[in-house]
N, C-alpha and C. Protein backbone atom coordinates (compact mmCIF):
# COMPACT_ATOMS: atom_id res chain seq x y z
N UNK A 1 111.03 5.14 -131.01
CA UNK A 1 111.54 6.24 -130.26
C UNK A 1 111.78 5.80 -128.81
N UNK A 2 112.96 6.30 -128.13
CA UNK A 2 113.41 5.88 -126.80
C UNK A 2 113.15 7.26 -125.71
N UNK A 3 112.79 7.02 -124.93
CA UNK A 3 111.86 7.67 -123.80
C UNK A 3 113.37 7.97 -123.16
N UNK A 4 113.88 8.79 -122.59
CA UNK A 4 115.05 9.59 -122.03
C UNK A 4 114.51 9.08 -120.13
N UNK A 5 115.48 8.54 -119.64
CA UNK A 5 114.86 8.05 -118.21
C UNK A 5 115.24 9.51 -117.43
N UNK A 6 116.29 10.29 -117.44
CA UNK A 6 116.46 11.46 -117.03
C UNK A 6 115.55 12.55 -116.97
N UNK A 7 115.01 12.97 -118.02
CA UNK A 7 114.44 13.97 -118.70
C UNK A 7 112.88 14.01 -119.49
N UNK A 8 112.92 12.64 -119.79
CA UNK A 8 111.96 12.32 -120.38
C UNK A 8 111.55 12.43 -121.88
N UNK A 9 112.49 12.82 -122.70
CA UNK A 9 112.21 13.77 -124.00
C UNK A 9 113.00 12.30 -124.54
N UNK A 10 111.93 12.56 -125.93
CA UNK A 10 112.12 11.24 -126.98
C UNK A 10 113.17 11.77 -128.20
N UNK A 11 114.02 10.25 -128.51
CA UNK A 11 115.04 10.65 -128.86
C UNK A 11 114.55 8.99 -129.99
N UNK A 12 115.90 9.41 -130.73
CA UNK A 12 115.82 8.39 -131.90
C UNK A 12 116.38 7.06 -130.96
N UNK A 13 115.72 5.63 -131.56
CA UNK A 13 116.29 4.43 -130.91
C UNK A 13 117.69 4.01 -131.55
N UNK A 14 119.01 4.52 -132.46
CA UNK A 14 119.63 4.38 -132.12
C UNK A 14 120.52 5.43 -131.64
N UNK A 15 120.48 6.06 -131.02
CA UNK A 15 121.04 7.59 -130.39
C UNK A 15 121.82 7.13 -128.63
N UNK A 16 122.92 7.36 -129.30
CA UNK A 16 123.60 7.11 -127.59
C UNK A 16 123.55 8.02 -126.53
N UNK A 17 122.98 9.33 -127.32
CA UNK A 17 123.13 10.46 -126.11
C UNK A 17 121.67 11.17 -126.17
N UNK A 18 121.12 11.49 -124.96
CA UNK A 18 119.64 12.39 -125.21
C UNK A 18 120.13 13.58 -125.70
N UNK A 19 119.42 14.22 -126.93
CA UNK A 19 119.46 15.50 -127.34
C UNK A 19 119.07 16.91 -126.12
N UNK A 20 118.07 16.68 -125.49
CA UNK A 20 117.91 17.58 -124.45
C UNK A 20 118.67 17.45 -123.51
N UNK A 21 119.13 16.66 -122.80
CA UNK A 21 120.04 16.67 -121.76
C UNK A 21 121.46 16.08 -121.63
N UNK A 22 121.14 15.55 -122.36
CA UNK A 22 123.27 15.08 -122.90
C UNK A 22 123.32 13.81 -121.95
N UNK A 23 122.09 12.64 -121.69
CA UNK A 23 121.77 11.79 -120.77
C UNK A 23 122.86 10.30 -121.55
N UNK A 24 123.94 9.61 -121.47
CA UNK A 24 124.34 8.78 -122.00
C UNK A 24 123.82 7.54 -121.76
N UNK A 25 122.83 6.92 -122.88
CA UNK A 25 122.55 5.99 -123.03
C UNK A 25 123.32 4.63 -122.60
N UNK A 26 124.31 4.35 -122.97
CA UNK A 26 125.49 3.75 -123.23
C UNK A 26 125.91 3.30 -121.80
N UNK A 27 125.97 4.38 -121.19
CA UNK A 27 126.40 4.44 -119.07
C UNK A 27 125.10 3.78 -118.73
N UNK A 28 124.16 3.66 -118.85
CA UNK A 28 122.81 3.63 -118.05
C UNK A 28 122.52 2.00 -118.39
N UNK A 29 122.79 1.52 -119.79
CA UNK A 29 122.67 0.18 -119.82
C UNK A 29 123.99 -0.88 -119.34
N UNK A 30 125.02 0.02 -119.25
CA UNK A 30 126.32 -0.69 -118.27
C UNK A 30 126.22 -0.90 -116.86
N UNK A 31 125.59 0.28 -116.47
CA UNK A 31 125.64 0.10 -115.43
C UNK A 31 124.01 -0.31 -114.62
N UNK A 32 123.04 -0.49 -115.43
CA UNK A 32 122.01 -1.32 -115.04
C UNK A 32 122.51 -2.80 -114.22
N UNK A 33 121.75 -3.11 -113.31
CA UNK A 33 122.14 -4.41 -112.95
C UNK A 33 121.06 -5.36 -113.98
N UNK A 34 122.30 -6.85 -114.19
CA UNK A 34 121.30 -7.58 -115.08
C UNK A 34 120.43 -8.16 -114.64
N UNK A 35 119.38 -9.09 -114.94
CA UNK A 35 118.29 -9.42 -114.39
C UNK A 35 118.57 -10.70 -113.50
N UNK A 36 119.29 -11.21 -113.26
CA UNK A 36 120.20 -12.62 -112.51
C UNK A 36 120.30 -11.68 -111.13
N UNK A 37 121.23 -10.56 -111.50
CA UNK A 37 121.88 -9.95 -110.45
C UNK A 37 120.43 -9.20 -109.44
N UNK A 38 119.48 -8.40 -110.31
CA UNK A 38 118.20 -8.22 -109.53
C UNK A 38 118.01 -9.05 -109.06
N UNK A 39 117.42 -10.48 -109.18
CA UNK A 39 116.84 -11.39 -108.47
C UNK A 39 117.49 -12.01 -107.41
N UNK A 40 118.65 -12.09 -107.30
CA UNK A 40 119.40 -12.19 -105.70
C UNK A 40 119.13 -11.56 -104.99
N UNK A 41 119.02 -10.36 -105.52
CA UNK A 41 119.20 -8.96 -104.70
C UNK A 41 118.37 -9.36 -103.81
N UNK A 42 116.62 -9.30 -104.39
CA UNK A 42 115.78 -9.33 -104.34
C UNK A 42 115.63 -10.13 -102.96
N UNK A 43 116.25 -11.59 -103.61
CA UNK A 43 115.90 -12.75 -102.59
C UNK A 43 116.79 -12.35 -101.28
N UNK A 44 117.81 -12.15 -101.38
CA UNK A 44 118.44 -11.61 -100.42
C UNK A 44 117.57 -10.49 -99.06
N UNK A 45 117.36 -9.67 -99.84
CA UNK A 45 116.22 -8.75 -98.75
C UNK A 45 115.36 -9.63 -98.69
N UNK A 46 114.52 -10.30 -99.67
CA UNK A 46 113.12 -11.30 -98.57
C UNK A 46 113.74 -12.20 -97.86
N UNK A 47 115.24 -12.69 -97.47
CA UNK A 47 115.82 -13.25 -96.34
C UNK A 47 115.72 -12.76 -95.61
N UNK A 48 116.20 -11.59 -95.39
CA UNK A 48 116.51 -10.66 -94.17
C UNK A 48 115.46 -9.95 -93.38
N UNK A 49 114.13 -9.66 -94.34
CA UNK A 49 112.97 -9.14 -93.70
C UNK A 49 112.29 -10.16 -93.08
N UNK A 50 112.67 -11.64 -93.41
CA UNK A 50 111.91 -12.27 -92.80
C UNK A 50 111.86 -12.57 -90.95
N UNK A 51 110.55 -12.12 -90.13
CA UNK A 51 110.85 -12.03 -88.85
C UNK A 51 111.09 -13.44 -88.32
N UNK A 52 111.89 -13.42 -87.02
CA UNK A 52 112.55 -14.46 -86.43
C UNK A 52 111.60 -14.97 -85.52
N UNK A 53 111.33 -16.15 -85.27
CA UNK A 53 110.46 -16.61 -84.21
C UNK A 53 110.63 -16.39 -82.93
N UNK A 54 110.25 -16.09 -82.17
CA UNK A 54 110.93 -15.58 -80.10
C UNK A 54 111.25 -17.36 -79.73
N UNK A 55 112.20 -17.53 -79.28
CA UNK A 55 112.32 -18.73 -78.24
C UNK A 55 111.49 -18.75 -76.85
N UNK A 56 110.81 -19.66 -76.47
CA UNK A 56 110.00 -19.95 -75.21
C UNK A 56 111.66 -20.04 -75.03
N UNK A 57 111.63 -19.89 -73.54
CA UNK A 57 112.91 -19.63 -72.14
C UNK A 57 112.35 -21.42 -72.10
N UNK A 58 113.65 -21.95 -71.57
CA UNK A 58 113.28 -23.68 -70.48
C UNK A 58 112.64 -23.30 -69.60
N UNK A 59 111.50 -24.27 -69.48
CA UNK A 59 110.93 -24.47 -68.04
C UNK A 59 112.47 -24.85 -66.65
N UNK A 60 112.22 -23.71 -65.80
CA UNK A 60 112.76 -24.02 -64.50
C UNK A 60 112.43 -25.56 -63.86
N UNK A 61 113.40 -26.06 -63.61
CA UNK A 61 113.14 -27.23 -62.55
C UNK A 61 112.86 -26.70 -61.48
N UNK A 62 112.31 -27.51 -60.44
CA UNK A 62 112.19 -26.93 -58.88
C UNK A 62 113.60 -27.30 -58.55
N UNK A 63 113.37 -26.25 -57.25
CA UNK A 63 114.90 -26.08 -56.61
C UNK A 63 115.49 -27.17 -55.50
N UNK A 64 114.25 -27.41 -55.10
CA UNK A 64 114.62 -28.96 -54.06
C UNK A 64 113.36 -29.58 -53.98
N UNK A 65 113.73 -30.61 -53.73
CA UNK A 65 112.65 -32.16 -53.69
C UNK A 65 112.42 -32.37 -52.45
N UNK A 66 111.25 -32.95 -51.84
CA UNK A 66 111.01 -33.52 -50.58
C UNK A 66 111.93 -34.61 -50.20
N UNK A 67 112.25 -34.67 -49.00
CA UNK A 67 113.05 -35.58 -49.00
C UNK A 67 112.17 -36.81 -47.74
N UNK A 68 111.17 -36.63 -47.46
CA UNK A 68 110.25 -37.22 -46.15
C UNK A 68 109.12 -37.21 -46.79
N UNK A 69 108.54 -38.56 -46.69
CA UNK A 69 106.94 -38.50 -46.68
C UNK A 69 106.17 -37.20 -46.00
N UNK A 70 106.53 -36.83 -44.86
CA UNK A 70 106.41 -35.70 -44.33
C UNK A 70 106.34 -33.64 -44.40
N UNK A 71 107.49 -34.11 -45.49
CA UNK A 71 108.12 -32.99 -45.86
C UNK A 71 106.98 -31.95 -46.75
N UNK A 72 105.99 -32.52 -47.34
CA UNK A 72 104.89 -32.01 -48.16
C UNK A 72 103.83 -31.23 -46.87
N UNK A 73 103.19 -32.06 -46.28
CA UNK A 73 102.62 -31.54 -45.17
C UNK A 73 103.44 -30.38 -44.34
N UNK A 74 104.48 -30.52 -43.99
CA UNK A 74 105.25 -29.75 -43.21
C UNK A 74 105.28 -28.33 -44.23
N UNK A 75 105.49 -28.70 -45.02
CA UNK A 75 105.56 -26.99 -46.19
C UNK A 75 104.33 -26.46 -46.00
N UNK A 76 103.28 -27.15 -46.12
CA UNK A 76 101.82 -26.71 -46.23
C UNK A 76 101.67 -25.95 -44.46
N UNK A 77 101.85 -27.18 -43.68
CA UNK A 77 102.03 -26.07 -42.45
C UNK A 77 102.90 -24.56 -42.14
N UNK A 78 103.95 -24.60 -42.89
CA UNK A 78 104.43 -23.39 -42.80
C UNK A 78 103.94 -22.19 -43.38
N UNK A 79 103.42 -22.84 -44.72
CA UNK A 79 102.65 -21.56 -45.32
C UNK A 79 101.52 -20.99 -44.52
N UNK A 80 100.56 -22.44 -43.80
CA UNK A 80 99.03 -21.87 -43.48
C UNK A 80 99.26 -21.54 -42.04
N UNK A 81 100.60 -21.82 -41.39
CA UNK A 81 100.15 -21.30 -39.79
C UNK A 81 100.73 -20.17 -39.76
N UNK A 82 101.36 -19.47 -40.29
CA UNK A 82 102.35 -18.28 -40.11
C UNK A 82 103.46 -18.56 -39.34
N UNK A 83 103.50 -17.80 -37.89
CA UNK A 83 104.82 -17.64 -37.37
C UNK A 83 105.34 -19.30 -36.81
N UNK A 84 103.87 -19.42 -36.25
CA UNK A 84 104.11 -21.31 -35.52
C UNK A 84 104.36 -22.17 -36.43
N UNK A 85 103.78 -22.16 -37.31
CA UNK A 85 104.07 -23.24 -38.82
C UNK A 85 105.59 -23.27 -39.39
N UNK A 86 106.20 -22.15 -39.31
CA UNK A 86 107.69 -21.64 -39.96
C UNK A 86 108.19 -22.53 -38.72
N UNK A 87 107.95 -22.59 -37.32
CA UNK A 87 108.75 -22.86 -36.11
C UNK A 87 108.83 -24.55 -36.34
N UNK A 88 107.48 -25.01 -36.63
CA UNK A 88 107.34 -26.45 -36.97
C UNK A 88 107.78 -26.81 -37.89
N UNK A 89 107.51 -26.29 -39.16
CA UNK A 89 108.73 -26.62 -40.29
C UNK A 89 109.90 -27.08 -40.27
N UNK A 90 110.34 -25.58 -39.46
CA UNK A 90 112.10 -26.06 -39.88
C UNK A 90 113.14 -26.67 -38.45
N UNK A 91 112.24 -26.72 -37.48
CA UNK A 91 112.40 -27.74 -36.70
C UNK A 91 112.16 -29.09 -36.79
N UNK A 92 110.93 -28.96 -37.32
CA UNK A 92 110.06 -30.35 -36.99
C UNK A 92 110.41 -31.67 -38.46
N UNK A 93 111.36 -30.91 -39.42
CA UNK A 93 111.90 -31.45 -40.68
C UNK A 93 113.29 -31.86 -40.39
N UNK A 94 113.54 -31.90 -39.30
CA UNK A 94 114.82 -32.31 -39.03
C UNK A 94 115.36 -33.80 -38.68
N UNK A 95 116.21 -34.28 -39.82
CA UNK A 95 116.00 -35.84 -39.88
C UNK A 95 117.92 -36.12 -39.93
N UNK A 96 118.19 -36.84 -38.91
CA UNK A 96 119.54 -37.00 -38.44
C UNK A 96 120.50 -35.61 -38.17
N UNK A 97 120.01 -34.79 -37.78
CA UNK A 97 120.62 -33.99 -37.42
C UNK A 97 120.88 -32.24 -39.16
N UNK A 98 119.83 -33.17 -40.15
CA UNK A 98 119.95 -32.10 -40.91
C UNK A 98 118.44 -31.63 -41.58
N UNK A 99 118.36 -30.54 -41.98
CA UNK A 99 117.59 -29.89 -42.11
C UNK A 99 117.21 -30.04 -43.41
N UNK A 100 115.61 -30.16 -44.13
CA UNK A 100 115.59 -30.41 -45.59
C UNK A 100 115.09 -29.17 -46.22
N UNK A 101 116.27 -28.48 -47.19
CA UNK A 101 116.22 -28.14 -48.01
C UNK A 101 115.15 -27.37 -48.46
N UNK A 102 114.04 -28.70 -48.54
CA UNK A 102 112.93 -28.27 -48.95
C UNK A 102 111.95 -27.20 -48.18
N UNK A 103 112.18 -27.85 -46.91
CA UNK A 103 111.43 -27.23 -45.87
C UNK A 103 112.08 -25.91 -45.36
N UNK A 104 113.44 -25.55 -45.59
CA UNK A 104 113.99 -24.53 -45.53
C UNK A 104 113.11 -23.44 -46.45
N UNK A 105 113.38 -24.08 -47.75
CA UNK A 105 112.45 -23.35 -48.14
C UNK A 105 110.91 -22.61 -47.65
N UNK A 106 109.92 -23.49 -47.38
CA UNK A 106 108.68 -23.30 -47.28
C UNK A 106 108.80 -22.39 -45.56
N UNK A 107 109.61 -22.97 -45.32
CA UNK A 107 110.01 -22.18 -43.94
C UNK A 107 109.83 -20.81 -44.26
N UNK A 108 111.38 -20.13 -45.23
CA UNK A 108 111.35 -18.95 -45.32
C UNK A 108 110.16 -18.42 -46.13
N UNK A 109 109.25 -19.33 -46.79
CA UNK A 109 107.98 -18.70 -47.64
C UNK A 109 107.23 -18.22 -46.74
N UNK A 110 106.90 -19.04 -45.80
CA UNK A 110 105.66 -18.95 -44.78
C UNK A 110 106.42 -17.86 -43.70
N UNK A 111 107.44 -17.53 -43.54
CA UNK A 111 108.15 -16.60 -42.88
C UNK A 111 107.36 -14.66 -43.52
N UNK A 112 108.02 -14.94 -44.79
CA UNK A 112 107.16 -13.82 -45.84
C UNK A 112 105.90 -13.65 -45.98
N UNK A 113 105.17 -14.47 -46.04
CA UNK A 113 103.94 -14.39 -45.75
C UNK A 113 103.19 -13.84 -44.60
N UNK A 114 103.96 -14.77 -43.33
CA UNK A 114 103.98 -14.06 -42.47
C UNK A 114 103.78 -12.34 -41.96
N UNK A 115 105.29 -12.31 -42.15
CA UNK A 115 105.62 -10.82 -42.13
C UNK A 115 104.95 -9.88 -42.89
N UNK A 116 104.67 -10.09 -44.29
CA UNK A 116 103.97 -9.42 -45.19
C UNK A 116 102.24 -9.09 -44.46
N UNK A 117 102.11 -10.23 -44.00
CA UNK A 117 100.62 -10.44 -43.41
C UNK A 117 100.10 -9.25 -42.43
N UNK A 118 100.99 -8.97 -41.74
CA UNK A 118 101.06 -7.66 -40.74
C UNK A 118 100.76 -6.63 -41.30
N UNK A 119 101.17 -6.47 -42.72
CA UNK A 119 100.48 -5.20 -43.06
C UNK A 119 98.75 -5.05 -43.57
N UNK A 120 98.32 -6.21 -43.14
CA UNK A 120 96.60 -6.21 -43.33
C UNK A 120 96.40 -5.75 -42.14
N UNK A 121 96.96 -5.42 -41.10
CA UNK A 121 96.56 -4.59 -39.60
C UNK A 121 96.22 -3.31 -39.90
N UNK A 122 96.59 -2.63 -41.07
CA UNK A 122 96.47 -1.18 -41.24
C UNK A 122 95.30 -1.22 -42.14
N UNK A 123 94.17 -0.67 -41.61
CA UNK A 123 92.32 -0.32 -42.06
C UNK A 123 92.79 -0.31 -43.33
N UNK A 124 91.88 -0.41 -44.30
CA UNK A 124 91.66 0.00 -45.53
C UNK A 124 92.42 -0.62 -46.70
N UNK A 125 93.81 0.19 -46.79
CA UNK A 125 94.91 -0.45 -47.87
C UNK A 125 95.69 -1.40 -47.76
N UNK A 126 95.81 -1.90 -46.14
CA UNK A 126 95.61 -3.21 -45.55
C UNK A 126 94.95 -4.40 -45.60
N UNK A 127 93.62 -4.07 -45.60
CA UNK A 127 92.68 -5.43 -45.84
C UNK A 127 92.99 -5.17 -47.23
N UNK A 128 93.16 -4.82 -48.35
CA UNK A 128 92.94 -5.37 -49.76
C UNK A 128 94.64 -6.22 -49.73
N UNK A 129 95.60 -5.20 -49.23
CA UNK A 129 96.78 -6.68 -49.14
C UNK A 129 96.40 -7.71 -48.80
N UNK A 130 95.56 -8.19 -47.75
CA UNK A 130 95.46 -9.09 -46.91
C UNK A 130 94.81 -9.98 -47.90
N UNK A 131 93.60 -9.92 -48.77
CA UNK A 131 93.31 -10.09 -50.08
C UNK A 131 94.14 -10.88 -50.81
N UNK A 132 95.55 -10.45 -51.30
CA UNK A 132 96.34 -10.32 -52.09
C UNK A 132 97.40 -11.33 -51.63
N UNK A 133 97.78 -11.49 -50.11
CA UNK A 133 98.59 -12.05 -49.39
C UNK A 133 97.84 -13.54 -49.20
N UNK A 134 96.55 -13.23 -48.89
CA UNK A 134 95.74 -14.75 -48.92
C UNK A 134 95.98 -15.76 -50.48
N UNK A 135 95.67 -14.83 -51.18
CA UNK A 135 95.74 -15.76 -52.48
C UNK A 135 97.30 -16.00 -53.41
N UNK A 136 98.02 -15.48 -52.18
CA UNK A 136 99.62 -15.66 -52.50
C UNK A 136 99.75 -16.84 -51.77
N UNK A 137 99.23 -17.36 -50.50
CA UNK A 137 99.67 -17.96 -49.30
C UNK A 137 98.21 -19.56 -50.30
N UNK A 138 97.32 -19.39 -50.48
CA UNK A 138 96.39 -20.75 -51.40
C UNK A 138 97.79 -20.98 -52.34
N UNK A 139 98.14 -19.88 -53.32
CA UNK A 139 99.33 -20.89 -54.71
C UNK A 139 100.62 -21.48 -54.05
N UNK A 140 100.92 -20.83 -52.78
CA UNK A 140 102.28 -21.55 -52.55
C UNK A 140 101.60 -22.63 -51.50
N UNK A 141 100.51 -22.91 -51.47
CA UNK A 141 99.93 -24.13 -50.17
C UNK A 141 99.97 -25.09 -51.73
N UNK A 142 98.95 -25.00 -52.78
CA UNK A 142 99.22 -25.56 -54.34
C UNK A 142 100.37 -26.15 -54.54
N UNK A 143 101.36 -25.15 -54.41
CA UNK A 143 102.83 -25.83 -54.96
C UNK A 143 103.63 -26.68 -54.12
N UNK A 144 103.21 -26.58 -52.40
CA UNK A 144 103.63 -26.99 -51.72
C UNK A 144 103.06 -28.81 -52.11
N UNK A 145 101.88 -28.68 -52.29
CA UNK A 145 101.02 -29.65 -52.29
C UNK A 145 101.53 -30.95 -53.55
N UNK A 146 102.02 -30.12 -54.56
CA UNK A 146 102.71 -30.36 -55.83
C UNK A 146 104.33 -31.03 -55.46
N UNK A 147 104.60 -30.31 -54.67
CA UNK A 147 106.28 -31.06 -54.48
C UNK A 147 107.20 -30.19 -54.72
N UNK A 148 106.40 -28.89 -55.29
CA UNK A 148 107.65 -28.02 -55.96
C UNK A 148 108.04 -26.94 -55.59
N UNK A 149 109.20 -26.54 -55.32
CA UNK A 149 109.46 -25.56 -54.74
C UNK A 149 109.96 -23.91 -55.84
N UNK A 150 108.43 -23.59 -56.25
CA UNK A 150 108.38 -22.36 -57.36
C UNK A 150 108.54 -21.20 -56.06
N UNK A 151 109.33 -20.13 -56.34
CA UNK A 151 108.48 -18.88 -55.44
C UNK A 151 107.48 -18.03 -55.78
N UNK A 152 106.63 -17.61 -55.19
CA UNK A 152 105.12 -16.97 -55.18
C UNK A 152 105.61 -15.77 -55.59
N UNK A 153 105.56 -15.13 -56.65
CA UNK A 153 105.99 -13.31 -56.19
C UNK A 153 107.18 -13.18 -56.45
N UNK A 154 107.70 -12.26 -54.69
CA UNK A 154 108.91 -11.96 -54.58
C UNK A 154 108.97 -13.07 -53.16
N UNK A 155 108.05 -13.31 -52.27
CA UNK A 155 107.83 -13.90 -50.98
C UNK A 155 108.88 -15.22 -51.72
N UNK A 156 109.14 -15.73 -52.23
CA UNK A 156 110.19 -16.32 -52.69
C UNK A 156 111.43 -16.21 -53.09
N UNK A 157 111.30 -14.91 -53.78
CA UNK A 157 112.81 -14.36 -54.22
C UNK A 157 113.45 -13.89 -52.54
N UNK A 158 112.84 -13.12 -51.53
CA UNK A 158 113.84 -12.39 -50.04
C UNK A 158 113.84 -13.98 -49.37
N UNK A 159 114.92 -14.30 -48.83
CA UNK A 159 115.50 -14.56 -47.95
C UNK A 159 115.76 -14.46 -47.04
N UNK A 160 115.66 -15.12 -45.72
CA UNK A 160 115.75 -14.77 -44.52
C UNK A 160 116.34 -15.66 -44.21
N UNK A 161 115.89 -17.02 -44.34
CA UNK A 161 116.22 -18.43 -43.73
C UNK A 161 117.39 -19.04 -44.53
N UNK A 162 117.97 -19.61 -44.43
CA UNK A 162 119.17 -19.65 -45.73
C UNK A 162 119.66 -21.22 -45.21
């Protein structure tokens, strides 16, 4: 006896049509997919569900190189003296009449720092910047120290010095 997939009511096994519901046997095994055709299917969706790995981004190169034995120290001064250090920097890096790059950089870092620094003058929500600005002004003295010119923050991304 054949089990009616519609309806459910048992019918004789060779009967093309269900007696209770007029269900055509005949349509239902035509249009079944065959078992070849399931198993693509199949594999097909476990292609597609399968999740994609994230790409790591390239590591950034630094943006300029020292160009002076000097040029390392001189960054480090700009970061740790504030306004006088920026003055020595990007003066004091000046080799035939041009200015390095590098020190442009650390110039305008220690410029930001700087400026940013002023707002530890205001009691309270001040000193915790000042906090915050110190241990911004140690990683870019680090990177200075390193050769590389990463920016700290944003004190890297604004521009002043160009």
């Amino acid at each position: 006896m054949k089990v009616c997939p519609k309806c459910g009511a048992q019918t004789e096994d060779d009967a093309k049509f269900c007696a209770a519901c007029g269900f055509s046997f005949l349509e239902a095994a035509q249009s079944a997919p065959q078992p070849e055709q399931q198993q693509q299917q199949q594999y097909q969706q476990q292609q597609y569900q399968q999740p994609v790995p994230p790409v790591a981004p390239a590591p950034q190169a630094p943006l300029y190189q020292p160009e002076n034995p000097c040029d390392k120290a001189l960054g480090i001064v700009a970061v740790l003296c504030g306004f006088l250090g920026v003055l020595v920097a990007y003066f004091g890096g000046d080799v035939d009449g041009k200015r390095s790059d590098y020190l442009r950089f650390y110039a305008n870092e220690g410029l930001m720092l700087a400026l940013f620094g002023l707002i530890g003058l205001i009691p309270f929500v001040g000193w915790i910047w000042s906090i915050f600005n110190f241990v911004c002004m140690i990683i870019a003295i680090v990177y200075a120290c390193k050769g590389e010119t990463r920016p700290v923050l944003f004190y890297g991304t604004l521009r002043i010095i160009k």
